[in-house]
N, C-alpha and C. Protein backbone atom coordinates (compact mmCIF):
# COMPACT_ATOMS: atom_id res chain seq x y z
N UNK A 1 85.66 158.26 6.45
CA UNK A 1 85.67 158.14 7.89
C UNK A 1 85.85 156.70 8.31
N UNK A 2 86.30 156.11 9.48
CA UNK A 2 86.36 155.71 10.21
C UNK A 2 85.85 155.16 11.61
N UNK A 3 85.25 153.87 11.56
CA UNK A 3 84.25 153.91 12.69
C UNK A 3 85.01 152.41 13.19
N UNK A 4 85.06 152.61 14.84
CA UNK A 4 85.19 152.01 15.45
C UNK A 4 84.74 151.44 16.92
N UNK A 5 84.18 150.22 16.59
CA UNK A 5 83.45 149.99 17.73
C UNK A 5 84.37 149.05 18.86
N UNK A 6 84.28 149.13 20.21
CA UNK A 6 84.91 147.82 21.23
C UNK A 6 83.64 147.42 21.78
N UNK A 7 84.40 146.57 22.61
CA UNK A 7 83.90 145.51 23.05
C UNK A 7 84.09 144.52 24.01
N UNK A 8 83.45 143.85 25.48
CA UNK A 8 84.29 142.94 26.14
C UNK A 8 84.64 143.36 27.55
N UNK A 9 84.71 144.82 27.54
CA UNK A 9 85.13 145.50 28.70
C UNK A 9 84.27 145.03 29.76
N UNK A 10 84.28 145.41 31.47
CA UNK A 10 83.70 144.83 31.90
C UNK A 10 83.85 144.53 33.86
N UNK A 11 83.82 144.22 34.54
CA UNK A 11 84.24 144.34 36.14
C UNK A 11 84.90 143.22 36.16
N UNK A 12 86.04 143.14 36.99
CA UNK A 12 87.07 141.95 37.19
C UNK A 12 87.59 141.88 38.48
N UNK A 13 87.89 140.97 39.27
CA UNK A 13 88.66 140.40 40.12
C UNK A 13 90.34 141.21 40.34
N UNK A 14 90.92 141.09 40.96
CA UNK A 14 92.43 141.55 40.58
C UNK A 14 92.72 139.81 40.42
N UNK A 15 93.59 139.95 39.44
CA UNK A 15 94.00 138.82 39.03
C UNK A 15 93.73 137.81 37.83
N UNK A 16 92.56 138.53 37.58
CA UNK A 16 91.67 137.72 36.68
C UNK A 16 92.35 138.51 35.27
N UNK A 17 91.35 138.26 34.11
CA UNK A 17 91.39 138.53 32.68
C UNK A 17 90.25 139.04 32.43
N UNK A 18 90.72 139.97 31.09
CA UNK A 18 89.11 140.31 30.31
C UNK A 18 89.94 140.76 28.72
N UNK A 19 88.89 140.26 27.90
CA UNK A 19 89.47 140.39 26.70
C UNK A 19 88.71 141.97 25.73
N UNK A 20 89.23 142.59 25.39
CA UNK A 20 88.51 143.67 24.15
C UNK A 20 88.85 143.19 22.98
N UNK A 21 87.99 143.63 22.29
CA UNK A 21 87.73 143.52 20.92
C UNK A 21 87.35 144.95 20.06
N UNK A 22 88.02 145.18 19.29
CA UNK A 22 87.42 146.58 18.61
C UNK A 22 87.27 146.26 16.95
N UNK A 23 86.27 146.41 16.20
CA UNK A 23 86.07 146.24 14.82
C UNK A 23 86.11 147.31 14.27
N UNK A 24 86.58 147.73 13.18
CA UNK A 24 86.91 149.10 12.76
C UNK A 24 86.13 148.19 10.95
N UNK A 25 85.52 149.73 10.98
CA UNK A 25 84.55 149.88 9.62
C UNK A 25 84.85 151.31 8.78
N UNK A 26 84.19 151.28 7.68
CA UNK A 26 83.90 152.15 6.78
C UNK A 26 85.33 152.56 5.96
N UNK A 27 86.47 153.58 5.88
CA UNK A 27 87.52 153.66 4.88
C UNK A 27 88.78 152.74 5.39
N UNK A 28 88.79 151.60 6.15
CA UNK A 28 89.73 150.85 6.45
C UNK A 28 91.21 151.35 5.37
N UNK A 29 90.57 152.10 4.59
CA UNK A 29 92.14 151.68 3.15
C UNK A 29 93.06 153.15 3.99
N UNK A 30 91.98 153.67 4.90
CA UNK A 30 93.04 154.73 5.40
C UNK A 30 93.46 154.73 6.53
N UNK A 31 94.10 153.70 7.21
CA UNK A 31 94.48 153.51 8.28
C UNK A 31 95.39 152.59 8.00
N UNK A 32 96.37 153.05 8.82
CA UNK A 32 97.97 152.11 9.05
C UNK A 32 98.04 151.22 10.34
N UNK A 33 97.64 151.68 11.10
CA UNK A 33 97.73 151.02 12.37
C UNK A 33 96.93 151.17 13.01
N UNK A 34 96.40 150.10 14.07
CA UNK A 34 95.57 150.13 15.31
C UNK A 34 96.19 149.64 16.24
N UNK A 35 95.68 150.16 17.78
CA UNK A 35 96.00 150.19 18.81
C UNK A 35 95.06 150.41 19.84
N UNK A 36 95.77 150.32 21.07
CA UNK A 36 94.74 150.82 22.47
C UNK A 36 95.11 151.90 23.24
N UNK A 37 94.74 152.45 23.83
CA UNK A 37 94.97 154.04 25.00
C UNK A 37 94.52 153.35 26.10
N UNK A 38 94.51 153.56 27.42
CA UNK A 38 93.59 154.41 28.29
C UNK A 38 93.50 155.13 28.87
N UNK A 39 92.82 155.89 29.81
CA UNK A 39 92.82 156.64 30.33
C UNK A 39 92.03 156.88 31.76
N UNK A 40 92.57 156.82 33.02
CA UNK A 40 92.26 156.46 33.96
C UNK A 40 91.70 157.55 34.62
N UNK A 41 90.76 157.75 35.78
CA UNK A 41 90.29 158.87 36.54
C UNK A 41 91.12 160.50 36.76
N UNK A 42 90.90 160.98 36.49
CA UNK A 42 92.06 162.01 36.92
C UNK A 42 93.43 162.00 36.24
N UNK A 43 93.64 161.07 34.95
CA UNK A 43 94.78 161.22 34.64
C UNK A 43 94.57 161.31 33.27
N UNK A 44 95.78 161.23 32.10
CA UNK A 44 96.01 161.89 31.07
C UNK A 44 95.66 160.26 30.50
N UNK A 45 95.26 160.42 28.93
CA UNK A 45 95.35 159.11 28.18
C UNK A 45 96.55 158.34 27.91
N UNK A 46 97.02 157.24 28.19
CA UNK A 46 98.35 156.97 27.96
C UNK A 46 98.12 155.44 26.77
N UNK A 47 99.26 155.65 26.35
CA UNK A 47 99.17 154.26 25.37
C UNK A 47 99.37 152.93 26.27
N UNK A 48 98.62 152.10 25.93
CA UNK A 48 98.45 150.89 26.54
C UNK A 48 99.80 149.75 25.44
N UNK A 49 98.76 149.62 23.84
CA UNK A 49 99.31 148.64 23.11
C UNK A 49 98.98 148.88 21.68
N UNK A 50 100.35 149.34 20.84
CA UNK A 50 99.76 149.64 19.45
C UNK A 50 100.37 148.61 18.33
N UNK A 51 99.97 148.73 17.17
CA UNK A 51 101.22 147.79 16.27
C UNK A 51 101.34 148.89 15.56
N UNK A 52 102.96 148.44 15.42
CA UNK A 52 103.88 149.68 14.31
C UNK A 52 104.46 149.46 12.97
N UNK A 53 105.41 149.78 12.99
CA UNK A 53 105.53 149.38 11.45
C UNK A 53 105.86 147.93 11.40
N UNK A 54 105.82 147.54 10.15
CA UNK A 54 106.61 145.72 10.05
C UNK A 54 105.86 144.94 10.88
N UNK A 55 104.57 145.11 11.49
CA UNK A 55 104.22 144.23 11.91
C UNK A 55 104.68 144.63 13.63
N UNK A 56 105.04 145.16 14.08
CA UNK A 56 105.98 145.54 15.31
C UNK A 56 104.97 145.53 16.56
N UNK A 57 105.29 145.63 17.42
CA UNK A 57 103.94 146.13 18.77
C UNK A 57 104.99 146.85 19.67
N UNK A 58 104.23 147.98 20.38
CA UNK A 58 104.34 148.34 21.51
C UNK A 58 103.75 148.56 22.24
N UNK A 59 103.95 148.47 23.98
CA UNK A 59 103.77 148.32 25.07
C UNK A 59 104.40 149.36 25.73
N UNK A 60 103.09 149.88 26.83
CA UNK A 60 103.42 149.96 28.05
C UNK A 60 104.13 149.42 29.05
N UNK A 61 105.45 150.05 29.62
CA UNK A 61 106.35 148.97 30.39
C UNK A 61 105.22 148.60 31.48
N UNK A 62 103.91 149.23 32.37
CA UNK A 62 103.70 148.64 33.00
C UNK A 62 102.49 147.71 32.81
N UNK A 63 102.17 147.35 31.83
CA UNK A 63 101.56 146.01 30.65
C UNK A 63 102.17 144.90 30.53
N UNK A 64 103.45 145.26 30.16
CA UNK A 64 104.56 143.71 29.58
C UNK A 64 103.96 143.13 30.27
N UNK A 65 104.02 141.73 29.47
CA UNK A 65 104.07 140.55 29.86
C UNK A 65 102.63 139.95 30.67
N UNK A 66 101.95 141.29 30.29
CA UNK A 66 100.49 141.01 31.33
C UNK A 66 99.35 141.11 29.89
N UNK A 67 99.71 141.98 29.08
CA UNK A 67 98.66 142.47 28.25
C UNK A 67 99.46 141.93 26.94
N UNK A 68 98.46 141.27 25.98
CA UNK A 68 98.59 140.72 24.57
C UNK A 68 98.30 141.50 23.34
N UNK A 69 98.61 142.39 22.63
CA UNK A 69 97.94 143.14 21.18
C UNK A 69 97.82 142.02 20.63
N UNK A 70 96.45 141.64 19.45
CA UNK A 70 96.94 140.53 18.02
C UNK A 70 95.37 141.41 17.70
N UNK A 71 95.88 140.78 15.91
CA UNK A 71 94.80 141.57 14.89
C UNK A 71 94.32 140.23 14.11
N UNK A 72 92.99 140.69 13.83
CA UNK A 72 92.17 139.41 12.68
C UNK A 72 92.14 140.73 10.88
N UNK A 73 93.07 140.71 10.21
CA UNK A 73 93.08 141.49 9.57
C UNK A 73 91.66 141.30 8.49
N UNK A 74 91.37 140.06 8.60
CA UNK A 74 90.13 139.37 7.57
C UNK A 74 89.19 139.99 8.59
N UNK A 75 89.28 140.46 9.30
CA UNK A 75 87.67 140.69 9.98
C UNK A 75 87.93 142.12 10.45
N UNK A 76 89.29 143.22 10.35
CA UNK A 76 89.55 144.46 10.94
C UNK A 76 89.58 144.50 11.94
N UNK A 77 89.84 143.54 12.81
CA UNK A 77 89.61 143.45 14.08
C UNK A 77 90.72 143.55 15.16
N UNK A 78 91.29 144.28 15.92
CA UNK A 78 92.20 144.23 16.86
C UNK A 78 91.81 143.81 18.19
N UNK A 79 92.39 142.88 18.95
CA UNK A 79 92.03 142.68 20.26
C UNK A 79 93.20 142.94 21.15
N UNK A 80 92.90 142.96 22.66
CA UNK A 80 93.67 142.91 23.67
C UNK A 80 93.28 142.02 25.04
N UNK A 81 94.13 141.72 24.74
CA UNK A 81 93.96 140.03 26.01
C UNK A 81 94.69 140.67 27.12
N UNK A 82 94.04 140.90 28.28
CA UNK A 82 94.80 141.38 29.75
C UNK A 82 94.34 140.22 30.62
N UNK A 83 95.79 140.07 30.92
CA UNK A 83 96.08 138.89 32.14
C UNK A 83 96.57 139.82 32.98
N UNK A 84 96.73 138.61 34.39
CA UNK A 84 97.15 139.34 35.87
C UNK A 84 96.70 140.86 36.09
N UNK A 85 95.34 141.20 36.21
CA UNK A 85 94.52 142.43 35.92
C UNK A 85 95.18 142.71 37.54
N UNK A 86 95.26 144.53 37.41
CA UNK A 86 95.73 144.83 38.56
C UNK A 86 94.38 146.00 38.89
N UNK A 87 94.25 146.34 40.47
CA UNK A 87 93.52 147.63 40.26
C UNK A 87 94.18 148.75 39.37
N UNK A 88 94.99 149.04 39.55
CA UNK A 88 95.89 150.49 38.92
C UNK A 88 95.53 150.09 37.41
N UNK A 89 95.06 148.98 36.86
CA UNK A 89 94.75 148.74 35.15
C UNK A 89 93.06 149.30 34.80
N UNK A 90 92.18 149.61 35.97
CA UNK A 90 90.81 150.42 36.00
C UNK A 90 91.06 151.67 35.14
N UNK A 91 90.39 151.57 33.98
CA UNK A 91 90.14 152.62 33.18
C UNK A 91 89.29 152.34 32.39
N UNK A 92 89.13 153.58 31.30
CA UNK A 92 88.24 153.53 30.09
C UNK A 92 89.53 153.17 29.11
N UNK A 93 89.12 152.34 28.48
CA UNK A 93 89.99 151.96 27.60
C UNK A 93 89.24 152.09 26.18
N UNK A 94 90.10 152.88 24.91
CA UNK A 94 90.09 153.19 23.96
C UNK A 94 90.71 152.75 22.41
N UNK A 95 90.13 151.99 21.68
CA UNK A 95 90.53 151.56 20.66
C UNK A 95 91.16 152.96 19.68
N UNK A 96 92.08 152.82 18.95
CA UNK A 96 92.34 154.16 17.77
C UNK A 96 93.15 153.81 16.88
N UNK A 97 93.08 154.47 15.91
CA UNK A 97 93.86 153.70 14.36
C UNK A 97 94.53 154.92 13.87
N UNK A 98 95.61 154.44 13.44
CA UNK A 98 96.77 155.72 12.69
C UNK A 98 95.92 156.05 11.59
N UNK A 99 96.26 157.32 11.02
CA UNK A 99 95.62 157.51 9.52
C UNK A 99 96.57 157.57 8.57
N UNK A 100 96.63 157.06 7.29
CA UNK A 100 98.10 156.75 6.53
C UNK A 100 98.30 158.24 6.25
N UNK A 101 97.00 158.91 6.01
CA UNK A 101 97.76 160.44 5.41
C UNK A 101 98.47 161.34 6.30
N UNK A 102 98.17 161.38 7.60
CA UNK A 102 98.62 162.29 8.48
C UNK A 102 99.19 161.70 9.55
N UNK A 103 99.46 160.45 9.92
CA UNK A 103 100.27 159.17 10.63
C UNK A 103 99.89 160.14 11.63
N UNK A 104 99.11 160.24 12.50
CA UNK A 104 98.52 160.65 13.74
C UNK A 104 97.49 159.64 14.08
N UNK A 105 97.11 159.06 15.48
CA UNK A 105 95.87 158.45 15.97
C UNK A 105 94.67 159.75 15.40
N UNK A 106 94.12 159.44 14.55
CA UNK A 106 93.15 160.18 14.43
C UNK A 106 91.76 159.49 14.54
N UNK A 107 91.58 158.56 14.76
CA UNK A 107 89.92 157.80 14.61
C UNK A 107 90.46 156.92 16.62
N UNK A 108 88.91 157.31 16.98
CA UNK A 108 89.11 156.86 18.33
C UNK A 108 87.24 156.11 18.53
N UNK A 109 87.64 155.19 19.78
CA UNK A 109 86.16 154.58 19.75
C UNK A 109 85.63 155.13 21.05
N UNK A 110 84.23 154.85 21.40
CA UNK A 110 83.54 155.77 21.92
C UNK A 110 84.24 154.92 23.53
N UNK A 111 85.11 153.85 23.63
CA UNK A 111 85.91 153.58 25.19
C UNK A 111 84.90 152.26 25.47
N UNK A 112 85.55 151.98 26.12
CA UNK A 112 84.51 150.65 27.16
C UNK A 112 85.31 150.59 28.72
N UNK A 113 84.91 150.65 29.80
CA UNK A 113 85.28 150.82 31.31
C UNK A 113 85.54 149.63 31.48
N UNK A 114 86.75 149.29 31.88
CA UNK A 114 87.41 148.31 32.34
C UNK A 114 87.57 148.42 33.76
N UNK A 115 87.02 147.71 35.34
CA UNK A 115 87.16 148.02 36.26
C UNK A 115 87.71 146.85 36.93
N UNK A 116 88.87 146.95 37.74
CA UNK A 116 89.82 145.94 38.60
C UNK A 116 88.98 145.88 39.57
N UNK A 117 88.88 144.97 40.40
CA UNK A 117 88.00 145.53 41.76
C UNK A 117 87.43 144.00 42.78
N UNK A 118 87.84 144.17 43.63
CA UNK A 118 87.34 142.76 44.54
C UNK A 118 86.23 143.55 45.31
């Protein structure tokens, strides 16, 4: 199994920043990739920011250029750096890691509430 904790989330300004942090523990040797979701009031989970193969990342077109993926592989650690925070970016946001055997997001963290808000 797979355990993953975040971290960082938190109430913000529009405009401002807030950084997550998610540490992922226990069979690390079975996971290919990590990434972020969220999932906002009333709506479906959508991908925020994952890394893919080769080292690769993807984004949400409405992220670019606002939101950062980078990994501390010595520490399992994936973060996400959000700049120019908008309200419409208010969600629970969710850390999750591919599994090498079944290349599906299968390990998810228990979320941290990210709220835009003046």
């Amino acid at each position: 199994q797979v355990q993953l904790v975040e971290s960082g989330g938190g109430l913000v300004q529009p405009g401002g920043s807030l950084r997550l942090s998610c540490a992922a523990s226990g069979s690390i040797f079975s996971v290919v990739y990590m990434g972020w979701y969220r999932q906002a009031p009333g709506k479906e989970r959508e991908l925020v920011a994952v890394f893919t193969s080769g080292g690769s990342t993807n984004y949400a077109d409405s992220v670019k250029d606002r939101f950062t993926i980078s990994r501390d592989n010595a520490k399992n650690t994936v973060y996400l750096q959000m700049n120019s925070l908008k309200p419409e970016d208010t969600a629970v946001y969710y850390c999750t890691a591919k599994s090498l055997a079944t290349r599906t997001w299968a390990y998810w963290g228990q979320g941290t509430q990210d709220t835009v808000s003046s």
